[in-house]
N, C-alpha and C. Protein backbone atom coordinates (compact mmCIF):
# COMPACT_ATOMS: atom_id res chain seq x y z
N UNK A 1 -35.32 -2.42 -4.87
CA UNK A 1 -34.43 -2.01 -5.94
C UNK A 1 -33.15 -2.84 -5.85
N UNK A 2 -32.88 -3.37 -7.13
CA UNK A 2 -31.35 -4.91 -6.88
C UNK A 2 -30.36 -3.43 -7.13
N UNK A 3 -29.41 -4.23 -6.80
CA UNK A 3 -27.41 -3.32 -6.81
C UNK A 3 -27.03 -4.18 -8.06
N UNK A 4 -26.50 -3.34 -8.68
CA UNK A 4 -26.15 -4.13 -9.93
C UNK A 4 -24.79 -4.58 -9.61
N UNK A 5 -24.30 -5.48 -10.15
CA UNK A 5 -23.45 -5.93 -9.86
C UNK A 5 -21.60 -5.64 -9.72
N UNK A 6 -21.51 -4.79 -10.32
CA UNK A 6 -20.40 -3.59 -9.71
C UNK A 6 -20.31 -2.97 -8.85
N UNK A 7 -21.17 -2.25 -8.83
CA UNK A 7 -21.81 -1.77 -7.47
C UNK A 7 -21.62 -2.53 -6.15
N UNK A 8 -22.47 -4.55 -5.96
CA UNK A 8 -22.44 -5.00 -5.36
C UNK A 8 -20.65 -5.44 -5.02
N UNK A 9 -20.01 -5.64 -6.28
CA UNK A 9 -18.63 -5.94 -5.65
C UNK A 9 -17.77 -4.71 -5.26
N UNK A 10 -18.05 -3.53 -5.68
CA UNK A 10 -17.83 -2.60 -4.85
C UNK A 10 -17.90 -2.97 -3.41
N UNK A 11 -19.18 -2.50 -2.89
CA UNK A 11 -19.49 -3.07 -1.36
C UNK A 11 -18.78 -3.91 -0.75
N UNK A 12 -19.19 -5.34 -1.73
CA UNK A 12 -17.89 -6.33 -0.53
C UNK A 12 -16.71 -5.74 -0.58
N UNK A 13 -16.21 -5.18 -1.07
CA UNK A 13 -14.71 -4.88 -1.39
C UNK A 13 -14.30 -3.65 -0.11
N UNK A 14 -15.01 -2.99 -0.11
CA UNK A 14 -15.43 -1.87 1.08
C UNK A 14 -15.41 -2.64 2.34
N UNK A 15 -16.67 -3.41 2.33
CA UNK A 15 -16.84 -3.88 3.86
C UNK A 15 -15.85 -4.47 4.23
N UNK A 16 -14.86 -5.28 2.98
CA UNK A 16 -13.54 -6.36 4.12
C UNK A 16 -12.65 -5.32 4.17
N UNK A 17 -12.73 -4.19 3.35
CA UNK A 17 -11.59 -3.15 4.00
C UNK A 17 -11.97 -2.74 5.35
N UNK A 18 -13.06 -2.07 5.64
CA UNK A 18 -14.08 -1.64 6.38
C UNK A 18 -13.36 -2.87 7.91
N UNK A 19 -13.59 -3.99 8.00
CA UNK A 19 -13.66 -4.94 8.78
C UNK A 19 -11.91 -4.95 8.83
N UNK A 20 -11.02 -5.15 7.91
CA UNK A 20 -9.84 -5.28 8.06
C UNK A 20 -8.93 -4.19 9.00
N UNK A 21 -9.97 -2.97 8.96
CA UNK A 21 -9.53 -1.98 10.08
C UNK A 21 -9.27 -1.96 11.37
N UNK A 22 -10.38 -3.33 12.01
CA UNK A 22 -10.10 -3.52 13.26
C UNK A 22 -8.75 -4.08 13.68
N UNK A 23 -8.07 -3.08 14.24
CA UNK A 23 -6.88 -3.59 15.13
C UNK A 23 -6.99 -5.19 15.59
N UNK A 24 -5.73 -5.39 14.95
CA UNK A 24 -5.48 -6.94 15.62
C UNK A 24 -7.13 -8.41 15.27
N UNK A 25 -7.54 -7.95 14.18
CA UNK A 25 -8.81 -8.69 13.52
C UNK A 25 -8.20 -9.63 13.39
N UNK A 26 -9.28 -10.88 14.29
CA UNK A 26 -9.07 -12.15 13.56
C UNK A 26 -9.43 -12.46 12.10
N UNK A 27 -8.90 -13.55 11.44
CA UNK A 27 -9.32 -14.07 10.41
C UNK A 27 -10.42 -13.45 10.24
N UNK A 28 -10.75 -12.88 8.48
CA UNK A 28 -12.20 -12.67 8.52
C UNK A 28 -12.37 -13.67 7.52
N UNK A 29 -14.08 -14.22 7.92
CA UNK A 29 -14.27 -15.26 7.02
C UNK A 29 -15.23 -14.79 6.45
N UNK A 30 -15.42 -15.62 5.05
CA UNK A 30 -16.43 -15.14 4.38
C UNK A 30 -18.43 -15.01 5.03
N UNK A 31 -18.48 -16.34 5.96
CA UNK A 31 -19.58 -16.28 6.52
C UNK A 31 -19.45 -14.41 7.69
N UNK A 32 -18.90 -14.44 7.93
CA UNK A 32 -18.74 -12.53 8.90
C UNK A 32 -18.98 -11.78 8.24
N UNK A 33 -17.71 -12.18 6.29
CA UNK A 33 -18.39 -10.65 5.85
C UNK A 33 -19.25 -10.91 5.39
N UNK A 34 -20.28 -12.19 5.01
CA UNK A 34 -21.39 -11.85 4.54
C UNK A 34 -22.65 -11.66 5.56
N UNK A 35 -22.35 -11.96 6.84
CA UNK A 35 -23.30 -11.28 7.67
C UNK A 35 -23.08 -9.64 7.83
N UNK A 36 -22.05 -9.15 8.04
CA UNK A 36 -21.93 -7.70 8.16
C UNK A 36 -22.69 -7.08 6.84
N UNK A 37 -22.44 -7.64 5.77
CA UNK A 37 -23.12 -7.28 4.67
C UNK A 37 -24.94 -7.47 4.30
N UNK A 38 -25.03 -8.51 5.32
CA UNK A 38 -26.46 -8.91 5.80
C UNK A 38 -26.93 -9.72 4.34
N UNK A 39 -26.20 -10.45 3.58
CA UNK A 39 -26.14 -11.09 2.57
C UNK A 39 -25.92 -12.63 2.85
N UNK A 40 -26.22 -13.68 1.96
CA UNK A 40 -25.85 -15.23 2.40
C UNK A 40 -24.25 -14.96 1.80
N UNK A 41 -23.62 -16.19 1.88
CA UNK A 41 -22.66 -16.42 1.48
C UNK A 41 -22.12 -16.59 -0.30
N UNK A 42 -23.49 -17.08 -0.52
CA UNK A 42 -23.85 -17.59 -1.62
C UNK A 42 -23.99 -16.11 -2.50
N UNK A 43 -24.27 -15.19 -2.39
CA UNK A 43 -24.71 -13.95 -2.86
C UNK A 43 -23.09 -13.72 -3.04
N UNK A 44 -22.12 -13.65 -1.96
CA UNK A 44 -20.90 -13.10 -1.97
C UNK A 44 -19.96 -14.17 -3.55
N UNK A 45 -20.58 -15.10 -3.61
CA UNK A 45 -19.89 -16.41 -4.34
C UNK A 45 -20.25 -15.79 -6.03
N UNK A 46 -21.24 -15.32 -5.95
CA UNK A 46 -21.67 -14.70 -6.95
C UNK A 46 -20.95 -14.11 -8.18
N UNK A 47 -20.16 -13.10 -6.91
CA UNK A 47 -19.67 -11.85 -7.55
C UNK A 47 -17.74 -12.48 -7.23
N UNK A 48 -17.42 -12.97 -6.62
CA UNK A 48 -16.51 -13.32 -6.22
C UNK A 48 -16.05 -15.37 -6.00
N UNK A 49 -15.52 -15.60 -6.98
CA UNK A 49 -14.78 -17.06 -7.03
C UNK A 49 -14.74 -17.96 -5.54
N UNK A 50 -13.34 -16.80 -4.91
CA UNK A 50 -13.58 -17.17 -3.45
C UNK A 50 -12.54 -15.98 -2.60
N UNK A 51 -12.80 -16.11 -1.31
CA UNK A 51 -12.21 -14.97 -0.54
C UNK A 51 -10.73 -14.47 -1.40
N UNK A 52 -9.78 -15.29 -1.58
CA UNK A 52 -8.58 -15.10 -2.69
C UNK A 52 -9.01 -13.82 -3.32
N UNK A 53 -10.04 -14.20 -4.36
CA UNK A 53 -10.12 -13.36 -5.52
C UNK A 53 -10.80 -11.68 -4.91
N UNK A 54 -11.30 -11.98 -3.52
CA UNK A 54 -11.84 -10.87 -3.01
C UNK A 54 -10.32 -9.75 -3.06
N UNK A 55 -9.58 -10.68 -2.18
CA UNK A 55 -8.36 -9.67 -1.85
C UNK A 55 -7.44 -9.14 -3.10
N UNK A 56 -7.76 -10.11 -4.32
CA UNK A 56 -6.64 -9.67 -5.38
C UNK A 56 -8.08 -8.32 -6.09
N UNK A 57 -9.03 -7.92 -5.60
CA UNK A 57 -9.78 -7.16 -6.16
C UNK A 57 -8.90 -5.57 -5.01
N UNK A 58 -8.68 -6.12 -3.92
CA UNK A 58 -8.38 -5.10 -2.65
C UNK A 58 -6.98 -4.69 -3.43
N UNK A 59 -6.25 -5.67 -3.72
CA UNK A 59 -4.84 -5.58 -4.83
C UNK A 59 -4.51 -4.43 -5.64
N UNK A 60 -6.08 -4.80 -6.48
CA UNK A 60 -6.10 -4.23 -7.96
C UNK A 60 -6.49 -2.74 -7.41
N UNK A 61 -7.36 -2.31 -6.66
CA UNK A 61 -8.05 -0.67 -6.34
C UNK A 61 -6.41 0.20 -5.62
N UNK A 62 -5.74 -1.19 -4.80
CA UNK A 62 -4.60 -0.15 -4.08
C UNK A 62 -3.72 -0.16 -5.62
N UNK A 63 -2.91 -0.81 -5.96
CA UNK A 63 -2.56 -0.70 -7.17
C UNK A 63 -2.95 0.55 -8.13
N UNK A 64 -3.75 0.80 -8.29
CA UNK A 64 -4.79 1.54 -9.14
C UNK A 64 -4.11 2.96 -9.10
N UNK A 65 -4.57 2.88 -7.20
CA UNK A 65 -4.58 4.37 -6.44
C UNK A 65 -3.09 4.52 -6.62
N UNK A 66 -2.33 3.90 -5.46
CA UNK A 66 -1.00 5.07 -5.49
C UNK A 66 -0.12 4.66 -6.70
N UNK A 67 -0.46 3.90 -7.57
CA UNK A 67 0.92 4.41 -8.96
C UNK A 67 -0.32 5.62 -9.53
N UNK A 68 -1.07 5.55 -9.92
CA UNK A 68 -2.00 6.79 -10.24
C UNK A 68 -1.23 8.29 -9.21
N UNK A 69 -1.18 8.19 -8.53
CA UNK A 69 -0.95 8.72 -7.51
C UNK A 69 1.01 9.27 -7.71
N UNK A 70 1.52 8.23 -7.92
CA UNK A 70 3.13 8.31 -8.33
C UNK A 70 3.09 8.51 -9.64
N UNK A 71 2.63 8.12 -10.62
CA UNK A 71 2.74 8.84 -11.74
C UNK A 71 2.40 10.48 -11.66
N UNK A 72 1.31 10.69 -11.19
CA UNK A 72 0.75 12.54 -11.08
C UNK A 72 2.16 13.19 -10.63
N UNK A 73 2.83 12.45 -9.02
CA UNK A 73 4.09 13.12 -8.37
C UNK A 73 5.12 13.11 -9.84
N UNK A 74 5.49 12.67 -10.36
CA UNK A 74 6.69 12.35 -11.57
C UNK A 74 6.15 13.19 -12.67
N UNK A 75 5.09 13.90 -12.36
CA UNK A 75 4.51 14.73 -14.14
C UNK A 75 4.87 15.54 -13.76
N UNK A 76 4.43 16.05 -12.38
CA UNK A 76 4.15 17.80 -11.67
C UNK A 76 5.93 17.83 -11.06
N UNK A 77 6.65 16.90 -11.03
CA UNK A 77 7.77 17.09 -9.74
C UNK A 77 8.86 16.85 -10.37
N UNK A 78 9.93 18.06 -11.13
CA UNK A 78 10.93 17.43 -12.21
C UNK A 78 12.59 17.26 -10.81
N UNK A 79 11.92 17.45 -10.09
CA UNK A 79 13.41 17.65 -9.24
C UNK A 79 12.96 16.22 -8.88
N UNK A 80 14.19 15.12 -8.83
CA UNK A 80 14.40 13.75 -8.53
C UNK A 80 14.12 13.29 -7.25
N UNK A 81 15.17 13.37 -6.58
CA UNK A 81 14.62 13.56 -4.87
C UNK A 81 13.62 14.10 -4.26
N UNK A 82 13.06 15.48 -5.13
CA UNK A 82 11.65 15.57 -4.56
C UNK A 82 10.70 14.48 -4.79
N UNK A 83 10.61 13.78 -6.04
CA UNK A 83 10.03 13.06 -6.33
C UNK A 83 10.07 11.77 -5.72
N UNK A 84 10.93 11.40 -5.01
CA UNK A 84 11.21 10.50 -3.87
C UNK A 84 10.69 10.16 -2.92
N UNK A 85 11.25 12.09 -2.16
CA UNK A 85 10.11 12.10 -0.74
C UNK A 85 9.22 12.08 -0.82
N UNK A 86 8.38 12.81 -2.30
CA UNK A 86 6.86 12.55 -2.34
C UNK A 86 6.11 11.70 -2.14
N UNK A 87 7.25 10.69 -3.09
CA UNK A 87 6.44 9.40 -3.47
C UNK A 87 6.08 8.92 -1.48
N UNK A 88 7.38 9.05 -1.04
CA UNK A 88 7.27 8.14 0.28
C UNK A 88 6.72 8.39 1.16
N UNK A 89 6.67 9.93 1.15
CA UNK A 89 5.14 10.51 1.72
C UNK A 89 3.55 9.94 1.63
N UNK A 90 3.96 10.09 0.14
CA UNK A 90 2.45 9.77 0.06
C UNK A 90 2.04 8.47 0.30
N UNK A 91 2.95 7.38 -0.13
CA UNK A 91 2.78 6.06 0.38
C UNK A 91 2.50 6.16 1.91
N UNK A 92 3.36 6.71 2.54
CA UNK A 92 2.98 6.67 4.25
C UNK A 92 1.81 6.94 4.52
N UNK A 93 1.59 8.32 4.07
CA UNK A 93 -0.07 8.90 4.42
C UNK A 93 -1.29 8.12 3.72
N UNK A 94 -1.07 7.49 2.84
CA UNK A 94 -2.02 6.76 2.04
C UNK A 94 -2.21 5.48 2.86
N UNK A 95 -1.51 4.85 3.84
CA UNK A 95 -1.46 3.96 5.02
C UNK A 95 -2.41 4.60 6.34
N UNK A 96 -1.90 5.65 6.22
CA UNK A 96 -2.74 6.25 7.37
C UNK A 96 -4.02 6.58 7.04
N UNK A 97 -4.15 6.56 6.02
CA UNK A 97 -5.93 7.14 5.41
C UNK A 97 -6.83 5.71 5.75
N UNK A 98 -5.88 5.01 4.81
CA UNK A 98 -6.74 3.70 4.89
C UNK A 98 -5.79 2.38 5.11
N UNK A 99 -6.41 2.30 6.95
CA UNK A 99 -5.57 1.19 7.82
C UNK A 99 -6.22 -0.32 6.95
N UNK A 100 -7.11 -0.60 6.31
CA UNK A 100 -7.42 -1.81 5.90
C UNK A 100 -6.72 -2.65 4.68
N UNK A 101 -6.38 -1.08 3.98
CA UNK A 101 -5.39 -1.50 3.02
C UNK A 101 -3.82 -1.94 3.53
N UNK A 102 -3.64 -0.85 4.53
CA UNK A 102 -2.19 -1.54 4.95
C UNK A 102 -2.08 -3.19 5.39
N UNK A 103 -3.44 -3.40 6.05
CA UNK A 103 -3.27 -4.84 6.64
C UNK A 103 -2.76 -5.55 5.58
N UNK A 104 -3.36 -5.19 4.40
CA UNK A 104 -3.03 -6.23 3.16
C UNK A 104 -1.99 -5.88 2.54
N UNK A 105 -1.02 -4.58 2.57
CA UNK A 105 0.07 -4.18 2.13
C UNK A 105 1.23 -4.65 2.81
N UNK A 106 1.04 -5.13 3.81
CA UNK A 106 1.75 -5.52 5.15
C UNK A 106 2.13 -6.57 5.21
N UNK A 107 0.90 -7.42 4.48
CA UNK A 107 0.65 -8.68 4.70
C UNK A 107 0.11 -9.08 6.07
N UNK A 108 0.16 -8.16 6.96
CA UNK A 108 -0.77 -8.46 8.09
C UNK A 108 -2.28 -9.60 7.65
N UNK A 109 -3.03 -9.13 7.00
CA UNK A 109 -4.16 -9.59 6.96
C UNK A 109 -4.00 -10.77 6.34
N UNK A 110 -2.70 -11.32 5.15
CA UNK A 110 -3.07 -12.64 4.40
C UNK A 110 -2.22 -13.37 5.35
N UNK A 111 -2.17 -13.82 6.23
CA UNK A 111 -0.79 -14.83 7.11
C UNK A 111 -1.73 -16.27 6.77
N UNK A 112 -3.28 -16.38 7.28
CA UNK A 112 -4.06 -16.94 7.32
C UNK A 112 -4.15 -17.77 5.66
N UNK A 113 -4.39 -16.57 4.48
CA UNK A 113 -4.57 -16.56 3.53
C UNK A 113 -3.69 -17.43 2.49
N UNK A 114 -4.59 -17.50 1.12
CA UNK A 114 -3.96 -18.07 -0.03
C UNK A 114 -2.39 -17.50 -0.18
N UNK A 115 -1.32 -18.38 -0.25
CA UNK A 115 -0.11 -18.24 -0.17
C UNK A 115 0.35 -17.13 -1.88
N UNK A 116 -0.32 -17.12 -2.56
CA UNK A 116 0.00 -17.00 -3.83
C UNK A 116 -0.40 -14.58 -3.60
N UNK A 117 -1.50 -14.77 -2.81
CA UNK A 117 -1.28 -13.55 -2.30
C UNK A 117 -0.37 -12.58 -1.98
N UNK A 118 0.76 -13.52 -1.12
CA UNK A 118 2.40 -12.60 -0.75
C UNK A 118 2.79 -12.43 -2.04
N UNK A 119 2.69 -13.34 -3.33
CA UNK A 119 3.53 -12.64 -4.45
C UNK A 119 2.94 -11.54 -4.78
N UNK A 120 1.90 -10.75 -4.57
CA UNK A 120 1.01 -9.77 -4.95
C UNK A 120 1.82 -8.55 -3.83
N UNK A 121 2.39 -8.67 -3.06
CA UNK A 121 2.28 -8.17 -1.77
C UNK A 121 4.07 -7.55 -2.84
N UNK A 122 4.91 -8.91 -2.88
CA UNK A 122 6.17 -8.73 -3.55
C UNK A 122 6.11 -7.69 -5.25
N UNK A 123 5.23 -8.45 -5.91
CA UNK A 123 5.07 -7.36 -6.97
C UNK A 123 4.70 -5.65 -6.82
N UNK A 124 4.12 -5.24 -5.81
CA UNK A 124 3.92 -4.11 -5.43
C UNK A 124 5.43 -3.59 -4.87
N UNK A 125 5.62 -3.96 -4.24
CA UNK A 125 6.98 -3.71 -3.68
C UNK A 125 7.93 -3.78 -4.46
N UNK A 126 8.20 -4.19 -5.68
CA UNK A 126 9.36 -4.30 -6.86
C UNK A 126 9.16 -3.10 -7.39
N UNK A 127 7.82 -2.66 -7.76
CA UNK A 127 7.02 -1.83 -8.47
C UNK A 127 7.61 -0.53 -7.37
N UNK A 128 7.43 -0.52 -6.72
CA UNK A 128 7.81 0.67 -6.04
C UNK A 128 9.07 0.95 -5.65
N UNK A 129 9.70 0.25 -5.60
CA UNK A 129 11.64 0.37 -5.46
C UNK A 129 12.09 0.61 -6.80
N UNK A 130 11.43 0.20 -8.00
CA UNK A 130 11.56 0.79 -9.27
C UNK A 130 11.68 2.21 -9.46
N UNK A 131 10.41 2.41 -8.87
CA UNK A 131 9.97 4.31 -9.09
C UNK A 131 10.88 4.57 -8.11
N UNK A 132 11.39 4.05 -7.21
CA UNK A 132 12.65 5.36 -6.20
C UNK A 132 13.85 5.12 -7.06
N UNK A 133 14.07 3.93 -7.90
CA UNK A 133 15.72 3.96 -8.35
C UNK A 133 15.42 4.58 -10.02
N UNK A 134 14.01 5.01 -10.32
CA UNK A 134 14.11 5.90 -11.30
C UNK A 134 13.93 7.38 -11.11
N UNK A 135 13.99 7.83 -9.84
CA UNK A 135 13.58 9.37 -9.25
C UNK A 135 15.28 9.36 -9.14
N UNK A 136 15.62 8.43 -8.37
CA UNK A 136 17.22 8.80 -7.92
C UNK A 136 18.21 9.19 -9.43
N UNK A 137 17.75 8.35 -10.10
CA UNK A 137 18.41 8.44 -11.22
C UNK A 137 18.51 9.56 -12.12
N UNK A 138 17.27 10.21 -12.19
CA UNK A 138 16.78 11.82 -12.62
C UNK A 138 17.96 12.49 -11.56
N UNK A 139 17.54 12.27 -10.56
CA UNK A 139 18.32 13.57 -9.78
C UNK A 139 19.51 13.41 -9.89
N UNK A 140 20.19 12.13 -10.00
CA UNK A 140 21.78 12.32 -10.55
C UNK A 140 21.96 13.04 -11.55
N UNK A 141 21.16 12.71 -12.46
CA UNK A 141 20.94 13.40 -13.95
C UNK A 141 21.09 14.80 -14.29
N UNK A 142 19.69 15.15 -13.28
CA UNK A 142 19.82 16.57 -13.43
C UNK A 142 20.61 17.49 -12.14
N UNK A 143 21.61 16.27 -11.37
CA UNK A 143 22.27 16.87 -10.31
C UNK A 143 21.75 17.61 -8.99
N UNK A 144 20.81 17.53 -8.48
CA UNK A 144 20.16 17.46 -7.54
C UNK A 144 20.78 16.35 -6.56
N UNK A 145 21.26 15.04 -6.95
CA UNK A 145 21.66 14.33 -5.94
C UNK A 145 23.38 13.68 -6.52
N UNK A 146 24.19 13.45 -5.27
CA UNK A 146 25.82 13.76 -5.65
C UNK A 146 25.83 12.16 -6.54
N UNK A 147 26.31 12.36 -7.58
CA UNK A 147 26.76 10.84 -8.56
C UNK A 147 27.53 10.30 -8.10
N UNK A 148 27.85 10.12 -6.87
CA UNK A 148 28.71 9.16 -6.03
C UNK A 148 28.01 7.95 -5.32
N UNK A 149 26.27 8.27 -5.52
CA UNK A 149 25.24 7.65 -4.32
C UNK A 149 25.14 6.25 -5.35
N UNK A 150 24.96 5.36 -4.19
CA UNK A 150 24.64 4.31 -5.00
C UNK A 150 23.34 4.30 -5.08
N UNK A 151 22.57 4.01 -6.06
CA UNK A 151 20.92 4.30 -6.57
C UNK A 151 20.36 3.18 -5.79
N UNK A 152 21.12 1.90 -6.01
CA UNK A 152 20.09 0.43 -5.04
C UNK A 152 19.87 0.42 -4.10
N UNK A 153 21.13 0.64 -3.33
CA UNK A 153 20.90 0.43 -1.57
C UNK A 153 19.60 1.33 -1.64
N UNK A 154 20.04 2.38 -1.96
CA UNK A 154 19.25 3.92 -1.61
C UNK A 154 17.80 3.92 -1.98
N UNK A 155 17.45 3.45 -2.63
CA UNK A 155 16.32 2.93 -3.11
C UNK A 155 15.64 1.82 -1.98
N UNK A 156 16.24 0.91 -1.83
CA UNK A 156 15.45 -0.27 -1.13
C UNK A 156 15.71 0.35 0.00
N UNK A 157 16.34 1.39 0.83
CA UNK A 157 16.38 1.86 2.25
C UNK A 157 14.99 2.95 2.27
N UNK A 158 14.60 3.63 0.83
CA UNK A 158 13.71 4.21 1.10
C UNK A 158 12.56 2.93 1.31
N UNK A 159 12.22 2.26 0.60
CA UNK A 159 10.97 1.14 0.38
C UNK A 159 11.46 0.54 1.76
N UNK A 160 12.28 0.11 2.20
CA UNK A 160 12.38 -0.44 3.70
C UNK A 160 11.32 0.21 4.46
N UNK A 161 11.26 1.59 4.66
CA UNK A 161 11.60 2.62 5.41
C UNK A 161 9.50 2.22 5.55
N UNK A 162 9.19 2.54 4.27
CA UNK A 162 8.06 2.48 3.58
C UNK A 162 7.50 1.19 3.86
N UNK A 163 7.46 0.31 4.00
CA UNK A 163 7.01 -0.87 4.16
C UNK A 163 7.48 -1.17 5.66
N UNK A 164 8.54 -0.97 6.35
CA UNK A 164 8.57 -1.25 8.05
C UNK A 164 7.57 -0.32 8.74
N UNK A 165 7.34 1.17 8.33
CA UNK A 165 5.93 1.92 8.73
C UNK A 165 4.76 1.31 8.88
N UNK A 166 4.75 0.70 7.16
CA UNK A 166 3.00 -0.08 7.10
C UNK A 166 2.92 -1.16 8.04
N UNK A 167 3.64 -2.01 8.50
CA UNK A 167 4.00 -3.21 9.30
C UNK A 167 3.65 -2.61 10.83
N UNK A 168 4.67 -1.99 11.03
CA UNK A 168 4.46 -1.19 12.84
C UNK A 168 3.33 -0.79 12.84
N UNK A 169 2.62 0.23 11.57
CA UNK A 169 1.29 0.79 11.78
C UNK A 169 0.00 -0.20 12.17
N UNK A 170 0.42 -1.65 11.32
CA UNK A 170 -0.63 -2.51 11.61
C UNK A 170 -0.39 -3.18 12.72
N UNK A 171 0.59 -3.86 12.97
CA UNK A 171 0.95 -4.29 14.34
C UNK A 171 0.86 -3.63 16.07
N UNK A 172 0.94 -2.21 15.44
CA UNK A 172 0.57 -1.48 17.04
C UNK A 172 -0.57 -0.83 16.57
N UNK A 173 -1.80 -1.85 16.30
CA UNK A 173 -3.22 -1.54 16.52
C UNK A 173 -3.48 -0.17 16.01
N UNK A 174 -2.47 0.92 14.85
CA UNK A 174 -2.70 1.83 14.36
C UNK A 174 -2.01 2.97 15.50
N UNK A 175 -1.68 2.63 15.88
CA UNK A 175 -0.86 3.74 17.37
C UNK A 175 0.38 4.53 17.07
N UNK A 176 1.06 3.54 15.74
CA UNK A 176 2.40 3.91 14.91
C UNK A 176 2.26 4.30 14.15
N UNK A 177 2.20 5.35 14.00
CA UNK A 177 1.58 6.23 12.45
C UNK A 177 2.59 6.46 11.47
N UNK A 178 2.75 5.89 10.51
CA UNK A 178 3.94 5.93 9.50
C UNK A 178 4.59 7.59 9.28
N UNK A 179 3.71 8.67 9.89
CA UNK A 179 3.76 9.98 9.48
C UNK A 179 5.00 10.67 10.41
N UNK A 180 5.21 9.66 11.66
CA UNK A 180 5.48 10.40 12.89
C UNK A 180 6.76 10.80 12.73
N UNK A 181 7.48 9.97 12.36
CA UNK A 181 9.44 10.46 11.88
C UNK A 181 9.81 10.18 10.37
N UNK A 182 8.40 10.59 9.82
CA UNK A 182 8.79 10.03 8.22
C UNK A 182 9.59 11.25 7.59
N UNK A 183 9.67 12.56 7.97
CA UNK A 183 10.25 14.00 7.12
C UNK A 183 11.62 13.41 7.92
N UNK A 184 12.00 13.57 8.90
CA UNK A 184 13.43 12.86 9.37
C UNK A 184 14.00 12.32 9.07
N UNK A 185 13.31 10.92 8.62
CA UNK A 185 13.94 9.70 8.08
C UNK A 185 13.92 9.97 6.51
N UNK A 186 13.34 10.64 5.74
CA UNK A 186 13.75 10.86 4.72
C UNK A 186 14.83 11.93 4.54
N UNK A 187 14.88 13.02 5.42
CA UNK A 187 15.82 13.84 5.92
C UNK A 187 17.15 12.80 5.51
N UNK A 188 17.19 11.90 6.93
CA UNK A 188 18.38 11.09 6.95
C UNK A 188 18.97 10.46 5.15
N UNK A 189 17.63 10.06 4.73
CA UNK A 189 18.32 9.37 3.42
C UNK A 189 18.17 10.45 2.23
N UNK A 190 17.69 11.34 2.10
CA UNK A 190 17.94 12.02 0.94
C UNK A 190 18.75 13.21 1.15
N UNK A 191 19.09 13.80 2.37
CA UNK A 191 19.91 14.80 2.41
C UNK A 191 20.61 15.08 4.03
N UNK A 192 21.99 13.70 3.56
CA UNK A 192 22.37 13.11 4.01
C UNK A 192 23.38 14.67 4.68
N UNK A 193 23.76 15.59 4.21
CA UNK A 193 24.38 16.70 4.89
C UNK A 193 23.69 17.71 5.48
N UNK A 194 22.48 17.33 5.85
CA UNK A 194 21.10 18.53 6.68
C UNK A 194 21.60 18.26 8.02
């Protein structure tokens, strides 16, 4: 019985997450994942241009997930700052679910890789310092947070916060769990008199 072909790029898309999990993974090349996949290379070429286009597929599913994910927090969550910590919550824990994606959120996994990748890495990250300096902005709004705060810093200290997690998490072989002082550290930046 053949895998139709969604299906099949499903799979690869799985297995280099799958493989990107291993702590401290060398380079994966396409000949590895297409043995793990027990496929030629040529099968992988198929469905996929070249390894590049594999990872901007890994791009497009994380993409997908947590603004899907930050939009739901911003429907259900009218208080601003809640909508903050959520978001940065959930970004953290969504690292911890799935270590293969962080490699590539991290940039851990593309160092090796097509250079044009890190702008993928940067557009996510604009994208998400957006949604904290439009939560902050609600909560000035609706006064939840004091109109004295400056919205930028405050914003890129949360996404710092958020992106130095995913980094440590991949770098200490998954041992640094973005979860461990994340209510604290948001403590520290959203309610700065606790």
């Amino acid at each position: 019985m053949s895998v139709k072909t969604g299906e099949r790029k499903h799979q690869i898309l799985q297995t280099l997450a799958e493989m990107l999990e291993q702590p401290r993974a060398a380079r994966i090349t396409t000949a590895a994942l297409a043995s793990k996949m027990q496929l030629s290379e040529a099968a992988l070429y198929r469905h996929f241009a070249s390894k590049a286009q594999m990872f901007e597929g890994l791009f497009e599913f994380i993409e997908t997930t947590i603004f899907t994910l930050i939009n739901q927090i911003i429907a259900n969550e009218p208080n601003g700052v809640e909508q903050a910590r959520k978001i940065a919550v959930m970004l953290l824990t969504f690292a911890e679910r799935n270590k293969g994606m962080t490699r590539v959120l991290s940039g851990d996994a593309l160092v090796t890789e097509d250079e044009r990748l890190q702008g993928r890495i940067t557009q996510i990250t604009d994208r998400i310092e957006a949604v904290f300096k439009q939560a902050l902005r609600q909560a000035i709004t609706t006064g939840s947070l004091d109109p004295t705060i400056e919205i930028t810093p405050l914003a890129a200290a949360l996404t710092h916060i958020v992106l130095g997690s995913w980094l440590r998490f991949a770098q200490s072989g998954w041992q640094a769990t973005p979860s461990t002082h994340m209510h604290a550290q948001l403590r520290l930046l959203l309610d700065p008199r606790a």
